[in-house]
C-alpha atoms as a PDB file:
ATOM      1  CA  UNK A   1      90.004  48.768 -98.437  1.00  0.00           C
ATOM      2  CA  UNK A   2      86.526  47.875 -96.633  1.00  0.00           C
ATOM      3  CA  UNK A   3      87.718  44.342 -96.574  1.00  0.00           C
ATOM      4  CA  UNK A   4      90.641  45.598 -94.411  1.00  0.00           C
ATOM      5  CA  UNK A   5      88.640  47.979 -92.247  1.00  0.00           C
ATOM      6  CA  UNK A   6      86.307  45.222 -91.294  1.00  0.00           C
ATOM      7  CA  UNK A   7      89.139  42.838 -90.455  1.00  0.00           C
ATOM      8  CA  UNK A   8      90.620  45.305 -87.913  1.00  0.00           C
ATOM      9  CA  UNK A   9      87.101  45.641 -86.944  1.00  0.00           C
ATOM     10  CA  UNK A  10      86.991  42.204 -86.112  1.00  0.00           C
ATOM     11  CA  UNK A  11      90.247  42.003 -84.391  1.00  0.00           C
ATOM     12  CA  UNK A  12      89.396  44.842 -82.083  1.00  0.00           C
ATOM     13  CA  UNK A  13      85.784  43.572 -81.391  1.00  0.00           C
ATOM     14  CA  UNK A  14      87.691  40.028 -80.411  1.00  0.00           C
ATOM     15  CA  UNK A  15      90.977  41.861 -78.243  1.00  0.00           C
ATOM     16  CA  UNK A  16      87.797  43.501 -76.166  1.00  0.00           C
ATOM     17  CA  UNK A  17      85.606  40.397 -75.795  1.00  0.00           C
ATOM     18  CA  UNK A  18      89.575  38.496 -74.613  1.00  0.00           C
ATOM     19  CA  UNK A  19      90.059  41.710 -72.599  1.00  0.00           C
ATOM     20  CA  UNK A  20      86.322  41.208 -70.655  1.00  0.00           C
ATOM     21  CA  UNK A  21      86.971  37.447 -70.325  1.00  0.00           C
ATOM     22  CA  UNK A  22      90.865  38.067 -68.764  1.00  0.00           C
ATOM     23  CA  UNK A  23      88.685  40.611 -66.338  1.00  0.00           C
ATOM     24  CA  UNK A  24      86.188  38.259 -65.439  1.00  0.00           C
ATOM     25  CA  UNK A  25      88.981  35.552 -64.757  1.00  0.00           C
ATOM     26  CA  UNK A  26      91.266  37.842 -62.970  1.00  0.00           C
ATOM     27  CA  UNK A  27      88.069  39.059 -60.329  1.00  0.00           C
ATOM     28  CA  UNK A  28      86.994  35.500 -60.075  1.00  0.00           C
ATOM     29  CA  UNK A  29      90.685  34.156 -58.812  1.00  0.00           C
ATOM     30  CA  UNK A  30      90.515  37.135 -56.576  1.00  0.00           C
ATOM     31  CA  UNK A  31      87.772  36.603 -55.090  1.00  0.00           C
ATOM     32  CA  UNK A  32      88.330  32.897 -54.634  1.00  0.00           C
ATOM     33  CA  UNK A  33      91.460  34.251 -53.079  1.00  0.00           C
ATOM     34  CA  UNK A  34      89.776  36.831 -50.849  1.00  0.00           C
ATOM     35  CA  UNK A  35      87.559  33.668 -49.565  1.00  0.00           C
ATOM     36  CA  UNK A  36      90.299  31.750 -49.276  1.00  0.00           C
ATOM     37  CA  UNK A  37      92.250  33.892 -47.403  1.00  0.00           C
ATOM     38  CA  UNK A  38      89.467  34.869 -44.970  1.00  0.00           C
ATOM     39  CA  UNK A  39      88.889  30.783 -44.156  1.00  0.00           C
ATOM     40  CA  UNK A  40      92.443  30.581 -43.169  1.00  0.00           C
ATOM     41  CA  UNK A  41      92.390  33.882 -40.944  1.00  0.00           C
ATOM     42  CA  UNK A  42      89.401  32.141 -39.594  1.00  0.00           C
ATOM     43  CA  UNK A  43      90.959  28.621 -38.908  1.00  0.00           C
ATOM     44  CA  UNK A  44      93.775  30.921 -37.808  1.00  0.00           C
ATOM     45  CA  UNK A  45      92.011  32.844 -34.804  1.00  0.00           C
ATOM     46  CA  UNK A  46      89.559  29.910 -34.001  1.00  0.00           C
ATOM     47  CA  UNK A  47      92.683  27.315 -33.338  1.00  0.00           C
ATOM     48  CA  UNK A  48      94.261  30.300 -31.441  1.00  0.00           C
ATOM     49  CA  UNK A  49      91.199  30.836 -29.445  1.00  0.00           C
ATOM     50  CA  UNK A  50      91.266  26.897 -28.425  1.00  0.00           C
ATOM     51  CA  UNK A  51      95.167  27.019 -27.375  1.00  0.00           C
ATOM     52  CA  UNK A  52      94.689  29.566 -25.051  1.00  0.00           C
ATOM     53  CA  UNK A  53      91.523  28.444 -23.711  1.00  0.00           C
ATOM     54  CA  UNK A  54      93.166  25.037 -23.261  1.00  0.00           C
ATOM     55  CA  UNK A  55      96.298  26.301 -20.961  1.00  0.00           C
ATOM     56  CA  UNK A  56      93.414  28.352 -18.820  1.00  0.00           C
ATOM     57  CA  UNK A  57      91.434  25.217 -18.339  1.00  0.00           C
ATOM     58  CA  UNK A  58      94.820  23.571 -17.292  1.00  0.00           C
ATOM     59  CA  UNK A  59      94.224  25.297 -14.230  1.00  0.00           C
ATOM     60  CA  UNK A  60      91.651  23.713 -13.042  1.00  0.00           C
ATOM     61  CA  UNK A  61      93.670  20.195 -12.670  1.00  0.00           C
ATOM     62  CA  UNK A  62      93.615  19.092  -8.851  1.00  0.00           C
ATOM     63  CA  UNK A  63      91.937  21.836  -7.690  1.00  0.00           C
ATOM     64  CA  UNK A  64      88.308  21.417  -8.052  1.00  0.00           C
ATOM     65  CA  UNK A  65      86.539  19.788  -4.802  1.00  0.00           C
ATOM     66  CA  UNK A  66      83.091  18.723  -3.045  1.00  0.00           C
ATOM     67  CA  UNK A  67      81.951  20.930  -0.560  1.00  0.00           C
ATOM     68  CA  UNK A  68      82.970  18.219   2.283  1.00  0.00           C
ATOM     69  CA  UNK A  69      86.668  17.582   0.657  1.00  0.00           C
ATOM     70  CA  UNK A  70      87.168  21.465  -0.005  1.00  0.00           C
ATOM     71  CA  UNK A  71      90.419  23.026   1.993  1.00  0.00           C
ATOM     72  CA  UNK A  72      89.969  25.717   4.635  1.00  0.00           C
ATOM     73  CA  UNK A  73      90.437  29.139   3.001  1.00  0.00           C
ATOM     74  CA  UNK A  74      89.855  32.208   4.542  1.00  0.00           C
ATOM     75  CA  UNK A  75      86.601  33.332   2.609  1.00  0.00           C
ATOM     76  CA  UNK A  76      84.305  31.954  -0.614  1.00  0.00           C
ATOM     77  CA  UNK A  77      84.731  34.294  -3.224  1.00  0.00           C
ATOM     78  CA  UNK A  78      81.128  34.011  -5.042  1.00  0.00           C
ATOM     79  CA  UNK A  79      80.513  35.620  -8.492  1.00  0.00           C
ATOM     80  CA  UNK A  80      77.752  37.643  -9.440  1.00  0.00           C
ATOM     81  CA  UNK A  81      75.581  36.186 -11.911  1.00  0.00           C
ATOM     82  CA  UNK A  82      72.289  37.694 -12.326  1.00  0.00           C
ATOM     83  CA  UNK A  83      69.473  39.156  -9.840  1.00  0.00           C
ATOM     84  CA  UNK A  84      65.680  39.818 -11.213  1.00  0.00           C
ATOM     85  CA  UNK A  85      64.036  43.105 -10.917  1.00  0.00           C
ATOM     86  CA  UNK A  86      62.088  42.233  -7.739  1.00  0.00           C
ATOM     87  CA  UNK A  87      65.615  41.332  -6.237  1.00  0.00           C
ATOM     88  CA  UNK A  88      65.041  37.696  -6.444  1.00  0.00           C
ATOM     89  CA  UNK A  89      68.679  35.774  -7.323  1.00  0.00           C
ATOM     90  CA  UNK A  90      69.014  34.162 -11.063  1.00  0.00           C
ATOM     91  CA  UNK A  91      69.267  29.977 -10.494  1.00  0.00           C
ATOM     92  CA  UNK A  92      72.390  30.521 -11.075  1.00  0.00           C
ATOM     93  CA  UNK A  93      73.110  32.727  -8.548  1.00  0.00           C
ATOM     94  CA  UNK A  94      71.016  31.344  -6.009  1.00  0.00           C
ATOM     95  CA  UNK A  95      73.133  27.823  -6.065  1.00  0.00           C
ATOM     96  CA  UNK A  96      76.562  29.492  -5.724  1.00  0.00           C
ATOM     97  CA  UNK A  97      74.749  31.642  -2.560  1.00  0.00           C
ATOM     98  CA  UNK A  98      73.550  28.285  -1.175  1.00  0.00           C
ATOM     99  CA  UNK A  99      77.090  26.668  -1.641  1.00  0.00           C
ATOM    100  CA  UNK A 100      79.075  28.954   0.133  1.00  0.00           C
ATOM    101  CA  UNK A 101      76.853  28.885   2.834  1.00  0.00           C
ATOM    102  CA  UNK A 102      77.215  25.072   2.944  1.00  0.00           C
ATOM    103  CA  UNK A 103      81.061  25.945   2.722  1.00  0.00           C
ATOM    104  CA  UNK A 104      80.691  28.362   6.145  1.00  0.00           C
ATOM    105  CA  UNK A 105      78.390  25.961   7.955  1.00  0.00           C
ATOM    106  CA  UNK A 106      80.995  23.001   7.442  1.00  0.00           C
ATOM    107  CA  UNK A 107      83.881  25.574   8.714  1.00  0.00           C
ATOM    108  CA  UNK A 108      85.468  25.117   5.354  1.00  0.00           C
ATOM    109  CA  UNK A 109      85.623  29.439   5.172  1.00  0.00           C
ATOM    110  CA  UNK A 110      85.876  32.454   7.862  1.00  0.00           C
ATOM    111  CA  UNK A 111      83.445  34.814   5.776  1.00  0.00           C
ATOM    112  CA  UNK A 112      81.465  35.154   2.166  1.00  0.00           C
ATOM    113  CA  UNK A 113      83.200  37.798   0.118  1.00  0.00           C
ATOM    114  CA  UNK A 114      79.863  38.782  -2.631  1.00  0.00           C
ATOM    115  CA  UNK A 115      81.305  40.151  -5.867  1.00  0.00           C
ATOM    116  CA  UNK A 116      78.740  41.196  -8.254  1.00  0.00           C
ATOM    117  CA  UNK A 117      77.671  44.368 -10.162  1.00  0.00           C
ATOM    118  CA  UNK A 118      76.478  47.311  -8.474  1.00  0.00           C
ATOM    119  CA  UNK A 119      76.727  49.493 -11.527  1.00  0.00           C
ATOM    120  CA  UNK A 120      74.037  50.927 -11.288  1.00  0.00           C
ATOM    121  CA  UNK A 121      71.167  52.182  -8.168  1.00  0.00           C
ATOM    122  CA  UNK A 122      68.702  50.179  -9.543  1.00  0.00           C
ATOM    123  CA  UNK A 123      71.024  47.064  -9.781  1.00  0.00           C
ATOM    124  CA  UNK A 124      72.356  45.528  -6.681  1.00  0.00           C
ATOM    125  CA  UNK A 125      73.379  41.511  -6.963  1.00  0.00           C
ATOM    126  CA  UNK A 126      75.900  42.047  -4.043  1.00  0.00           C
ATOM    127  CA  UNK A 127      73.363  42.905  -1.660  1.00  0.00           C
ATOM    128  CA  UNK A 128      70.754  40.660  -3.339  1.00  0.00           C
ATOM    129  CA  UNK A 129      73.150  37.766  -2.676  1.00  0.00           C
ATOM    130  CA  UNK A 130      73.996  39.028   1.457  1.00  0.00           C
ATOM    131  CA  UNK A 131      70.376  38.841   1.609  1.00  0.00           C
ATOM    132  CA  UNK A 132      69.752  35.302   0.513  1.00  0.00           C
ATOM    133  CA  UNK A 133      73.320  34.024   2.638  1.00  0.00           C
ATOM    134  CA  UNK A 134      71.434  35.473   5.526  1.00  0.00           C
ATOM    135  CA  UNK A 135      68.159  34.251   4.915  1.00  0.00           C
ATOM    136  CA  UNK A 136      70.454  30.874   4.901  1.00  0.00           C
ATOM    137  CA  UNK A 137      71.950  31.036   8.187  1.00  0.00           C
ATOM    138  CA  UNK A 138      74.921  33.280   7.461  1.00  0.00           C
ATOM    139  CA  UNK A 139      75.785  35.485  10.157  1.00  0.00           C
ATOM    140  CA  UNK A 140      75.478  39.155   8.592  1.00  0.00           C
ATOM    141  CA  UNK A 141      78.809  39.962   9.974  1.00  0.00           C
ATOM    142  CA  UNK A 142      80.753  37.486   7.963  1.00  0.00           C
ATOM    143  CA  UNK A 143      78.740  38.726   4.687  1.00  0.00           C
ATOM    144  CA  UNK A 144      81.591  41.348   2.975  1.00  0.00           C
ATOM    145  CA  UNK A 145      80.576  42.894  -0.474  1.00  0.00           C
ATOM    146  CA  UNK A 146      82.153  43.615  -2.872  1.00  0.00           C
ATOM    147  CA  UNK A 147      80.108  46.381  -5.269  1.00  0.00           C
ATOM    148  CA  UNK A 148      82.595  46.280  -8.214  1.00  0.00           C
ATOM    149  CA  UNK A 149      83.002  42.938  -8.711  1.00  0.00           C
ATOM    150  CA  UNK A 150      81.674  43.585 -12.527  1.00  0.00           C
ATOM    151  CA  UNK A 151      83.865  40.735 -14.507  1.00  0.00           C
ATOM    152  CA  UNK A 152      85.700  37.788 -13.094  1.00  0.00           C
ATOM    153  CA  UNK A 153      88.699  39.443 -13.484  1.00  0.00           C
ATOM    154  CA  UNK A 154      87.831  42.253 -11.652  1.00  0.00           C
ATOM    155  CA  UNK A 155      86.655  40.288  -8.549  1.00  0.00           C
ATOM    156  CA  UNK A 156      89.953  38.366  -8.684  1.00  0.00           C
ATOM    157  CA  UNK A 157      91.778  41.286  -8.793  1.00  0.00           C
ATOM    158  CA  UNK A 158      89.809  43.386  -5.818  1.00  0.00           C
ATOM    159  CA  UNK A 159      89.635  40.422  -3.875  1.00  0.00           C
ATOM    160  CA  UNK A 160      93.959  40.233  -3.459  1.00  0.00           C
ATOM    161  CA  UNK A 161      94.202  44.134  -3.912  1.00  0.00           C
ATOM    162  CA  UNK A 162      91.265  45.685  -2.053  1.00  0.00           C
ATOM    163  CA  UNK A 163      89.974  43.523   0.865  1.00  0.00           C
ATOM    164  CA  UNK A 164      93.756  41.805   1.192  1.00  0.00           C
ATOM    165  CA  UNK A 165      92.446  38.116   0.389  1.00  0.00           C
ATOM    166  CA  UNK A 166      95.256  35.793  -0.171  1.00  0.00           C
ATOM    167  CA  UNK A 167      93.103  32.338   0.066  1.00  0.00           C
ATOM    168  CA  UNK A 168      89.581  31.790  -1.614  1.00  0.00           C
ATOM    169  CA  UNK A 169      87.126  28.955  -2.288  1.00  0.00           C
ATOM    170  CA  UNK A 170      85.615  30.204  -5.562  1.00  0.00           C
ATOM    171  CA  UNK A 171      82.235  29.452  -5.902  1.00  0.00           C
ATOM    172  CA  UNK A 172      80.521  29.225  -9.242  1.00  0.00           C
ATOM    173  CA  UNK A 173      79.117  27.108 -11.904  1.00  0.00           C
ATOM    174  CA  UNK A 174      81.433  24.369 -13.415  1.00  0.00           C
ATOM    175  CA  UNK A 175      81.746  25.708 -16.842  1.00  0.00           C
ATOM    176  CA  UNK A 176      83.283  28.814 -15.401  1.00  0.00           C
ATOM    177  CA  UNK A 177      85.458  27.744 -12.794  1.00  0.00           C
ATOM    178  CA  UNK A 178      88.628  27.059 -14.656  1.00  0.00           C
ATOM    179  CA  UNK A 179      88.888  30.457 -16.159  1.00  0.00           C
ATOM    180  CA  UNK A 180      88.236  31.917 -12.095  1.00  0.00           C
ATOM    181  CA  UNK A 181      90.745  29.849 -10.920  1.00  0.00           C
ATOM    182  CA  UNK A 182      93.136  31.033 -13.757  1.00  0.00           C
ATOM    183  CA  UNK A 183      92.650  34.639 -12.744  1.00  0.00           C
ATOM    184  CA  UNK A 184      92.739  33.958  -9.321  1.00  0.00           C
ATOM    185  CA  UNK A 185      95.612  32.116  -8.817  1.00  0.00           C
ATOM    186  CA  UNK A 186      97.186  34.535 -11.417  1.00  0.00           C
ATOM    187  CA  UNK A 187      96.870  37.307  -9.651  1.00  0.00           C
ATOM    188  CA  UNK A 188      97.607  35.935  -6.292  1.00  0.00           C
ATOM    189  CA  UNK A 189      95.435  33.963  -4.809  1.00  0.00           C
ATOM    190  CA  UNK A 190      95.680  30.740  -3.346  1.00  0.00           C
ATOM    191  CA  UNK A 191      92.167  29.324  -4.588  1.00  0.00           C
ATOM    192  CA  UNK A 192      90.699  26.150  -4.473  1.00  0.00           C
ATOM    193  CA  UNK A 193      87.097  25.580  -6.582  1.00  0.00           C
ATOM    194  CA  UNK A 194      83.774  23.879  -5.693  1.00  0.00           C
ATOM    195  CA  UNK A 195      80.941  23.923  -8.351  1.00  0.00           C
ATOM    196  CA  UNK A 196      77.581  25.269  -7.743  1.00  0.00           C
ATOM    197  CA  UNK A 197      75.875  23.189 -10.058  1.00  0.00           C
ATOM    198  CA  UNK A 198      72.444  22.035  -8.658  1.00  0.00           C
ATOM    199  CA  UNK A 199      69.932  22.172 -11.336  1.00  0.00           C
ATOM    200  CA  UNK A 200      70.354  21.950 -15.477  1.00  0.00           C
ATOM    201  CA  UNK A 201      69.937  25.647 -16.516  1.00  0.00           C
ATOM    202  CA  UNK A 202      68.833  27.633 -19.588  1.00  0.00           C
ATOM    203  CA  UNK A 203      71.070  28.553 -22.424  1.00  0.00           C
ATOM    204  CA  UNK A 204      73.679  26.131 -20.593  1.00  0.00           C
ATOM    205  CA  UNK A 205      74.735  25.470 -24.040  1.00  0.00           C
ATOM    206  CA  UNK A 206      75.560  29.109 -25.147  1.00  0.00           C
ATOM    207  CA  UNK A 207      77.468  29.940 -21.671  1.00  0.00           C
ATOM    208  CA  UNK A 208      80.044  27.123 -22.467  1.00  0.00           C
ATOM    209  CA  UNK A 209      80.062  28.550 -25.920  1.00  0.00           C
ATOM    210  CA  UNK A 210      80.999  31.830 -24.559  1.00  0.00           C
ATOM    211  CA  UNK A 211      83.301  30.782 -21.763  1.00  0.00           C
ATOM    212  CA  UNK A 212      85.752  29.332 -24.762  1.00  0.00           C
ATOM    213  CA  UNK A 213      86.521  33.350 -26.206  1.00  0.00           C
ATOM    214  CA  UNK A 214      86.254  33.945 -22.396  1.00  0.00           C
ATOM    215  CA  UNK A 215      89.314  31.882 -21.554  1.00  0.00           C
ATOM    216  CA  UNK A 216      91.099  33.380 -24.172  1.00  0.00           C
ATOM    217  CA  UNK A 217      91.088  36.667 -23.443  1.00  0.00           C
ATOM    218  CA  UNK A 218      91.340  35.815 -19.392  1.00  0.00           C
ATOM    219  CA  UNK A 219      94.935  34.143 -20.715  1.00  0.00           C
ATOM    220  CA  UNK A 220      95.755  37.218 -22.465  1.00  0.00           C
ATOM    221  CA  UNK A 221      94.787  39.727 -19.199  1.00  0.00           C
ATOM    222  CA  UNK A 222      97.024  37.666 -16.514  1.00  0.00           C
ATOM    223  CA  UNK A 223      99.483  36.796 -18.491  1.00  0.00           C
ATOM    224  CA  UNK A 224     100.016  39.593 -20.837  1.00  0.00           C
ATOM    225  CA  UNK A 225      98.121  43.095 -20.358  1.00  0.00           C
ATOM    226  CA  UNK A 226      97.544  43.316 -17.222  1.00  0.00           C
ATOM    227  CA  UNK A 227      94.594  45.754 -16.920  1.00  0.00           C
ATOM    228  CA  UNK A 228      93.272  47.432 -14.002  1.00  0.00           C
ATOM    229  CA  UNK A 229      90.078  46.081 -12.903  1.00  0.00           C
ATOM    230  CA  UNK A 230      87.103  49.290 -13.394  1.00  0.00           C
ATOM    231  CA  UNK A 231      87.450  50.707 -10.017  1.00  0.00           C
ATOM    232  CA  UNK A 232      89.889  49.795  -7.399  1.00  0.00           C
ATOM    233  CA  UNK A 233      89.510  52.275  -4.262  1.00  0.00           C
ATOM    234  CA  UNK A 234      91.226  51.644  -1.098  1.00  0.00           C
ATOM    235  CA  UNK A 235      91.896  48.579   1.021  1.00  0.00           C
ATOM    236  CA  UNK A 236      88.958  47.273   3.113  1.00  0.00           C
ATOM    237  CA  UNK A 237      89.923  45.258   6.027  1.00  0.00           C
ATOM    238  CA  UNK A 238      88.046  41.608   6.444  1.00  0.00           C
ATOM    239  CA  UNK A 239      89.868  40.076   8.969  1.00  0.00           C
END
């Protein structure tokens, strides 16, 4: 009778050792699963990511010039990209500034339409980047700013809605100009680019980076969601 008990002893102590192993099996496919299944959502969003970014940068073709081979437009559109706390302009900045007052000396553009972020009273790069134009040789009458000019989109958007712009050189650095003339064109504007690139500049690398996810989503505003840019207000007459 002990014999027996022992054997079912035995038989139970071996279904729960099978039963842990099955357990440990069954979490370790799931897991692989899991991982599997979070590479291919991965590969999934990253190719997506590159398609769109690819039919923004298709933008771009045939409409990127020198300063002397640029087409008359009405204004430069130049985006914000950075002032210091003493007021002085990022690198950055300060070449797109210098560009589109090369555009206005060369009669290329009527006026230099400044869109950067005002958000704040301590933070000013519209009027930072007036001052430097003038300080150029810009007239300060044909300096218009535009205070709300917080993402490219936004300055794309005010620049056809609020001060009636319907042809723009944009002015910025390569990297970024596809995606501006995307939006720009999207929402109505005949634009033409010229790069502002006159130096090599720090974390170069991690803008282009950027710009990629930046494209995407630019795609998805124009051609899908449409937003409102953060403040719109009422028209302001340039010309």
């Amino acid at each position: 009778m002990s014999g027996a008990r022992s054997g079912v002893g035995s038989l139970q102590r071996a279904g729960r050792v099978l039963r842990r192993r099955l357990s440990a099996l069954a979490a370790g496919l799931t897991r692989k699963r899991a991982a599997g299944l979070a590479a291919l959502l991965l590969l999934s969003a990253t190719a997506t990511v590159w398609g769109l970014a690819r039919l923004v940068v298709r933008a771009e073709q045939g409409r990127i010039f020198a300063v002397a081979e640029a087409p008359p437009r009405q204004v430069a559109l130049v985006f914000g990209a950075g002032v210091f706390p003493d007021g002085a302009l990022s690198p950055p900045l300060a070449d797109r500034v210098s560009v589109a007052a090369e555009l206005y000396r060369q009669g290329k553009v009527r006026k230099l339409l400044m869109s950067g972020d005002n958000s704040r009273r301590t933070y000013d790069e519209s009027t930072a980047m007036k001052q430097y134009a003038v300080s150029l040789g810009v007239p300060p009458a044909d300096v218009v700013l535009d205070y709300a000019g917080f993402h490219t989109y936004d300055s794309c958007y005010r620049a056809q809605a609020v001060f009636d712009i319907h042809s723009a050189v944009l002015v910025t650095q390569r990297f970024h100009l596809a995606r501006a003339l995307f939006t720009c064109t999207g929402l109505g504007v005949d634009a033409v680019g010229v790069a502002a690139d006159q130096q090599r500049y720090q974390r170069a690398l991690w803008y282009r980076v950027r710009e990629e996810l930046a494209r995407a989503r630019a795609y998805l505003q124009v051609r899908l969601t449409h937003p409102k840019p953060r403040f719109l207000g009422p028209k302001i007459q340039v010309f």
